[in-house]
C-alpha atoms as a PDB file:
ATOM      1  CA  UNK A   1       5.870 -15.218  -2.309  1.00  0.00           C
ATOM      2  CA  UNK A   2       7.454 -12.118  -3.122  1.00  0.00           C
ATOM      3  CA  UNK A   3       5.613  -8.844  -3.316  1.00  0.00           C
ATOM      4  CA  UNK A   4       7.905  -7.565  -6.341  1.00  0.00           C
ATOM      5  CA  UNK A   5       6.092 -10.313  -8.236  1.00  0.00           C
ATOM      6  CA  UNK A   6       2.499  -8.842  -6.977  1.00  0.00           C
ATOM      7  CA  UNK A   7       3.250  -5.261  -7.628  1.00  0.00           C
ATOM      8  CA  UNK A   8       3.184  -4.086 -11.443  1.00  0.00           C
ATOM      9  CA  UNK A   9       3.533   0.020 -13.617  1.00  0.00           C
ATOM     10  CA  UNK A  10      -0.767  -0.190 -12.238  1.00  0.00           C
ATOM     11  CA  UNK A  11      -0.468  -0.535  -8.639  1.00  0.00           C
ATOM     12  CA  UNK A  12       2.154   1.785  -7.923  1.00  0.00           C
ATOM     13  CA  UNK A  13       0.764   5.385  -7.714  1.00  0.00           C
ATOM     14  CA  UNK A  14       3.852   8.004  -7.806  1.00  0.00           C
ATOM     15  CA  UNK A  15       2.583  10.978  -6.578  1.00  0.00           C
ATOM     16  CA  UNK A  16      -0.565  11.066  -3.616  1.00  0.00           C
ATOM     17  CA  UNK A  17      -2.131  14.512  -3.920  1.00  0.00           C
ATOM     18  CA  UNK A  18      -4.077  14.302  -1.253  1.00  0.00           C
ATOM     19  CA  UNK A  19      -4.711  16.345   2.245  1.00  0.00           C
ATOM     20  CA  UNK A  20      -6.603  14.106   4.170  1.00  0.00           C
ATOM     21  CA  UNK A  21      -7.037  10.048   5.334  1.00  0.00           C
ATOM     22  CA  UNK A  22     -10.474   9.964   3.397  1.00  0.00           C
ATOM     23  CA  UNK A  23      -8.437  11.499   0.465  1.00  0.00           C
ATOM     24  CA  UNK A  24      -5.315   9.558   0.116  1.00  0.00           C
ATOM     25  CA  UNK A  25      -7.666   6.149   0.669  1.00  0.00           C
ATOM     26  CA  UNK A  26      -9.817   7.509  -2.245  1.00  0.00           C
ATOM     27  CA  UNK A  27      -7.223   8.703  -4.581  1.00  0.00           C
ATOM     28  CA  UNK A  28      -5.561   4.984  -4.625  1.00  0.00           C
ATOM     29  CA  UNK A  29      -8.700   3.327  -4.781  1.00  0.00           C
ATOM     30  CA  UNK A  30      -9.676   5.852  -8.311  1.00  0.00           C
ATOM     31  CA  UNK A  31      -6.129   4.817  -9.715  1.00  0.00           C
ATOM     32  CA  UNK A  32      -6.512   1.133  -9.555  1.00  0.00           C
ATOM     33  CA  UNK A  33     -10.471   1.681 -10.897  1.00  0.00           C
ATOM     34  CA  UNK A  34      -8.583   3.834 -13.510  1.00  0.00           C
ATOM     35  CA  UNK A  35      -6.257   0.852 -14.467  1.00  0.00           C
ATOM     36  CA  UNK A  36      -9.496  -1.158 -14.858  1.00  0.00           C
ATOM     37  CA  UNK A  37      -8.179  -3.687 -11.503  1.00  0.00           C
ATOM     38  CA  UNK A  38     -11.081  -3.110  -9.508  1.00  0.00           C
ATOM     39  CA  UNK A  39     -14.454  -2.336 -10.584  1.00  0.00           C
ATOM     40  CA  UNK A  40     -16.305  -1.133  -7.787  1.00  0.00           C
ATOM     41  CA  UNK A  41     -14.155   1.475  -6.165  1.00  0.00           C
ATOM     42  CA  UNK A  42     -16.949   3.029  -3.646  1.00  0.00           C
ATOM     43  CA  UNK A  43     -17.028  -0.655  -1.493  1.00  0.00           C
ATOM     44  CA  UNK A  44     -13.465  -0.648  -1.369  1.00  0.00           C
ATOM     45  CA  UNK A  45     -13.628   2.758  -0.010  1.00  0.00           C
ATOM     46  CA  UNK A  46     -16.394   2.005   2.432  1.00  0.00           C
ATOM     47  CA  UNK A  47     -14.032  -1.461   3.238  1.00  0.00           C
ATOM     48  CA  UNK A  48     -11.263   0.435   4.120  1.00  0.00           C
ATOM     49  CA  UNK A  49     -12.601   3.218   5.968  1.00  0.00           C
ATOM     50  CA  UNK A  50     -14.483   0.454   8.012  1.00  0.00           C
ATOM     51  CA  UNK A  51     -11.061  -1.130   8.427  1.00  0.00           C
ATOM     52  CA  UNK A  52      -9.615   2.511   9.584  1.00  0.00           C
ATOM     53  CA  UNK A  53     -12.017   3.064  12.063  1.00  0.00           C
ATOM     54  CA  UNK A  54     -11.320  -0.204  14.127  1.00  0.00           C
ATOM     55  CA  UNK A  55      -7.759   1.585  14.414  1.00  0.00           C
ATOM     56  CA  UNK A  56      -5.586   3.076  12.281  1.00  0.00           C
ATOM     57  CA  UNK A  57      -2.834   1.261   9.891  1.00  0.00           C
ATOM     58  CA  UNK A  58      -0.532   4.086   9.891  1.00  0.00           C
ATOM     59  CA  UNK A  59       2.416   2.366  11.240  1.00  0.00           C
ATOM     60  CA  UNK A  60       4.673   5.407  12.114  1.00  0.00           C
ATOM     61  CA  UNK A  61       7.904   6.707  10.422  1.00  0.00           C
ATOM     62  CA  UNK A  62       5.530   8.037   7.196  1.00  0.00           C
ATOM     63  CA  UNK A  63       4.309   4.045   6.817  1.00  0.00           C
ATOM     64  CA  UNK A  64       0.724   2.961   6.326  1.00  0.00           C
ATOM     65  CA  UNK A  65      -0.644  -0.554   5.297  1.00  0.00           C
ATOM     66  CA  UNK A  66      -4.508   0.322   4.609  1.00  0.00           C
ATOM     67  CA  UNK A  67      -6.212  -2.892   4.076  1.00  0.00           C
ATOM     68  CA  UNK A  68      -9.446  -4.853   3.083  1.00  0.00           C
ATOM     69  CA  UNK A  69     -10.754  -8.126   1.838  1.00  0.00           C
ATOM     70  CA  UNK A  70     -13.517  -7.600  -1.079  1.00  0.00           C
ATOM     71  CA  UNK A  71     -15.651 -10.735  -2.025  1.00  0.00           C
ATOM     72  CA  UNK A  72     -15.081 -10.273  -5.990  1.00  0.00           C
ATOM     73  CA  UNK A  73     -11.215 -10.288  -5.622  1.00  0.00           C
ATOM     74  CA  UNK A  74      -9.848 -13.097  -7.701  1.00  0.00           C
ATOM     75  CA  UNK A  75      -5.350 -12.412  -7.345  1.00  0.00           C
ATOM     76  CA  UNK A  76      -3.628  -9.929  -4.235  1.00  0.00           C
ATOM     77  CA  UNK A  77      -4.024  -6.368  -5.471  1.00  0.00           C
ATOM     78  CA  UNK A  78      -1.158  -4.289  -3.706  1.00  0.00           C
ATOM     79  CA  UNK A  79      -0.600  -0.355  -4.160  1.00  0.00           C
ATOM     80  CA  UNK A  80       2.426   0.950  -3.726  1.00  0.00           C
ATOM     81  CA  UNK A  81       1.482   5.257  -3.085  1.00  0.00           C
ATOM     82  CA  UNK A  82       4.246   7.499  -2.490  1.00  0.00           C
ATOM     83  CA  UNK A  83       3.456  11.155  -0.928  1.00  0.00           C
ATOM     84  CA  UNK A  84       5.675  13.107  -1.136  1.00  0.00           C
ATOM     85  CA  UNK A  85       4.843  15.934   0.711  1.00  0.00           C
ATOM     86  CA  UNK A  86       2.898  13.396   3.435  1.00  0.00           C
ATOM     87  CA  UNK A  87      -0.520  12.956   4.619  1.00  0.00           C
ATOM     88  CA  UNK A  88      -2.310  12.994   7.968  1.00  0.00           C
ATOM     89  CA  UNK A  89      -2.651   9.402   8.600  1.00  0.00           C
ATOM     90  CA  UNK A  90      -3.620   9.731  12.928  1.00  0.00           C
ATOM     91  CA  UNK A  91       0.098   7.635  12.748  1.00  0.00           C
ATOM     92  CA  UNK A  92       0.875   6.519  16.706  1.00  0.00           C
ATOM     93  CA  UNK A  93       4.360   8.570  16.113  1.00  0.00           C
ATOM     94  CA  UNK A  94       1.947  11.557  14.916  1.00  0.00           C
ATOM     95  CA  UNK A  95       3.956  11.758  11.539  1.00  0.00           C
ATOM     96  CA  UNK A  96       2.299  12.072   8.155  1.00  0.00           C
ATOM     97  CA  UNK A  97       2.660   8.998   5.914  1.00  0.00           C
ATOM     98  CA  UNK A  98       4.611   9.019   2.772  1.00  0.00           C
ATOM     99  CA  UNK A  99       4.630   5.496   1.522  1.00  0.00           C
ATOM    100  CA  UNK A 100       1.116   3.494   1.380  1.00  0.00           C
ATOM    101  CA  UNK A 101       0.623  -0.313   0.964  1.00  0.00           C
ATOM    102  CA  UNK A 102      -2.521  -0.355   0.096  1.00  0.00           C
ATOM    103  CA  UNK A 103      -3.579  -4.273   0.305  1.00  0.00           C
ATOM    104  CA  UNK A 104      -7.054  -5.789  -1.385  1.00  0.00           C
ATOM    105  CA  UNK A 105      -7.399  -9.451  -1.049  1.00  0.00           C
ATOM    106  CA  UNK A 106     -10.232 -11.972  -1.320  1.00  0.00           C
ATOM    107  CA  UNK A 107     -12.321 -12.626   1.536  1.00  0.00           C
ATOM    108  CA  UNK A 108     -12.000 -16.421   0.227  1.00  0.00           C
ATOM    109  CA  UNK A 109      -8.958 -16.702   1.109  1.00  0.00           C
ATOM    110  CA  UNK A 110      -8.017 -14.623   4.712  1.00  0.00           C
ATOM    111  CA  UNK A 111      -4.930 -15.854   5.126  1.00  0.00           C
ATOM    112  CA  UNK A 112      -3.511 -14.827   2.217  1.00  0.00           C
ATOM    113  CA  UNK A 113      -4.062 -10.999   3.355  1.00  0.00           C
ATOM    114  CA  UNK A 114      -2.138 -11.896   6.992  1.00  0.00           C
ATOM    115  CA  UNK A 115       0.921 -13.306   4.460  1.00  0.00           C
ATOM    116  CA  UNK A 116       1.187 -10.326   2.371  1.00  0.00           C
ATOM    117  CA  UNK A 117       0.810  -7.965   4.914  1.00  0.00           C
ATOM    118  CA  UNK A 118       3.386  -9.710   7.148  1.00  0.00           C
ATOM    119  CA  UNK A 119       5.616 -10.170   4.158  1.00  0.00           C
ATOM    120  CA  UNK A 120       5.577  -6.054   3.955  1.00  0.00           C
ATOM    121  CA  UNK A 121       6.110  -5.505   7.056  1.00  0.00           C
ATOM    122  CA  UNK A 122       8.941  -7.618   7.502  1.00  0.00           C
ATOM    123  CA  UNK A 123      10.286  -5.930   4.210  1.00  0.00           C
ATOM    124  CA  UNK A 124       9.885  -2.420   6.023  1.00  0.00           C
ATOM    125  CA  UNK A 125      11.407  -3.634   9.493  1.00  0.00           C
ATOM    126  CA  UNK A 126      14.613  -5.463   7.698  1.00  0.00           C
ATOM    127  CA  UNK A 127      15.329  -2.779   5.287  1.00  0.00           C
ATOM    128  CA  UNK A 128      16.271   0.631   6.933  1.00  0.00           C
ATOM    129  CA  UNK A 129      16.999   2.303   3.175  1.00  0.00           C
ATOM    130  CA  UNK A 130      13.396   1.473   1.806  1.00  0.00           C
ATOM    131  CA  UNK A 131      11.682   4.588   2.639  1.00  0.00           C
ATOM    132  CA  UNK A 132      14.284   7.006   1.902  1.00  0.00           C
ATOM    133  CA  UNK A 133      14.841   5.090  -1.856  1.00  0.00           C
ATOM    134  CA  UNK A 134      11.497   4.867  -2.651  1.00  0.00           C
ATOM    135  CA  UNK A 135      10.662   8.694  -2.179  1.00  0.00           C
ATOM    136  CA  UNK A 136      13.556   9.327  -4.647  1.00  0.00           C
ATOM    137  CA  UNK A 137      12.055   6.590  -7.351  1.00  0.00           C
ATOM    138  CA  UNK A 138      11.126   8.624 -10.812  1.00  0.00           C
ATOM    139  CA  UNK A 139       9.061   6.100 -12.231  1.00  0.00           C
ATOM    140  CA  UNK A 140       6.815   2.619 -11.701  1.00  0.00           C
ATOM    141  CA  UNK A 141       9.848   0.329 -12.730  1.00  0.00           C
ATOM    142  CA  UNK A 142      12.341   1.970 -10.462  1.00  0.00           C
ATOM    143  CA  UNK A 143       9.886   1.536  -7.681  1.00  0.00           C
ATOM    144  CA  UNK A 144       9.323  -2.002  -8.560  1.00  0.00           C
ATOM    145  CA  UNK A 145      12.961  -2.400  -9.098  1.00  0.00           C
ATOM    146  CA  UNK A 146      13.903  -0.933  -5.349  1.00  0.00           C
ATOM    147  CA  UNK A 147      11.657  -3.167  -3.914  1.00  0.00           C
ATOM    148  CA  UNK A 148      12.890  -6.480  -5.358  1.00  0.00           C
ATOM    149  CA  UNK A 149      16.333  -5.515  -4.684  1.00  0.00           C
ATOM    150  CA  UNK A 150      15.543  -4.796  -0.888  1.00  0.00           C
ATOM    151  CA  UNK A 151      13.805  -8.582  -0.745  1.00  0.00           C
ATOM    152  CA  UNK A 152      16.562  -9.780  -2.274  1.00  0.00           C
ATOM    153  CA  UNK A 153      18.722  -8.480   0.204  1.00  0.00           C
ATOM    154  CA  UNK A 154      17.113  -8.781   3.318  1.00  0.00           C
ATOM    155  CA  UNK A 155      14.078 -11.282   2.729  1.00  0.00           C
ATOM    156  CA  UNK A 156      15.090 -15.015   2.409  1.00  0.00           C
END
């Protein structure tokens, strides 16, 4: 499984306006509602904050894997949300996040979310460039291309 074959122009969300946790979570969530992939955005949002208060997925070094399994789910939804100018996240390293993989899976199928969310993080761990070439990406394909290059590279 790759994640440059899960990600598509819909789930990656270029520039993250937002000030706040609550915000940034909303704001993705409205962009894949907007791109008609989800259809009820307001239990995704109550999924994820639910998720966020067990402890947060801010990873440190401007990363953040928010993540929830939804009933109604049928294929891996992954966001890719860049922020530029970062958002409060309560990261361990105290940073604000940049990049966001936002996950929705199917609570059919569990396992499936612990693959896709080890496959990013062992994406982010073996590839020291990712961060730094995905904040300079213009557009959805050059995101999408970045990424598939960097599992190409380091992912076997």
């Amino acid at each position: 499984m790759r994640l440059s074959n899960i990600i598509n122009d819909k789930t990656i969300l270029l520039d993250i306006k937002a000030k706040s946790k609550a915000e940034a979570l909303r704001e993705m969530v409205n962009y894949l509602k907007k791109n008609k992939l989800i259809s009820r955005p307001e239990e995704v949002i109550d999924k994820l904050e639910q998720r966020e208060s067990l402890g947060t997925t801010a990873l440190g070094e401007g990363l953040a894997l928010p993540h929830c399994k939804v009933k109604w789910v049928n294929n891996p939804i992954v966001l890719v949300g860049l922020a530029r100018q970062g958002v409060p996240f309560d990261a361990p390293d105290g940073c604000p996040v940049n990049i966001f993989f936002l996950l929705i899976t199917s609570l059919e199928d569990p396992s499936l979310n612990l693959q896709i969310l080890a496959l990013i993080a062992q994406l982010i761990k073996k590839s020291p460039e990712l961060k730094e070439k995905l904040l300079q990406a213009k557009s959805p394909a050059e995101v999408r291309e970045i990424i598939k290059r960097q599992e190409e590279q380091y992912i076997e």
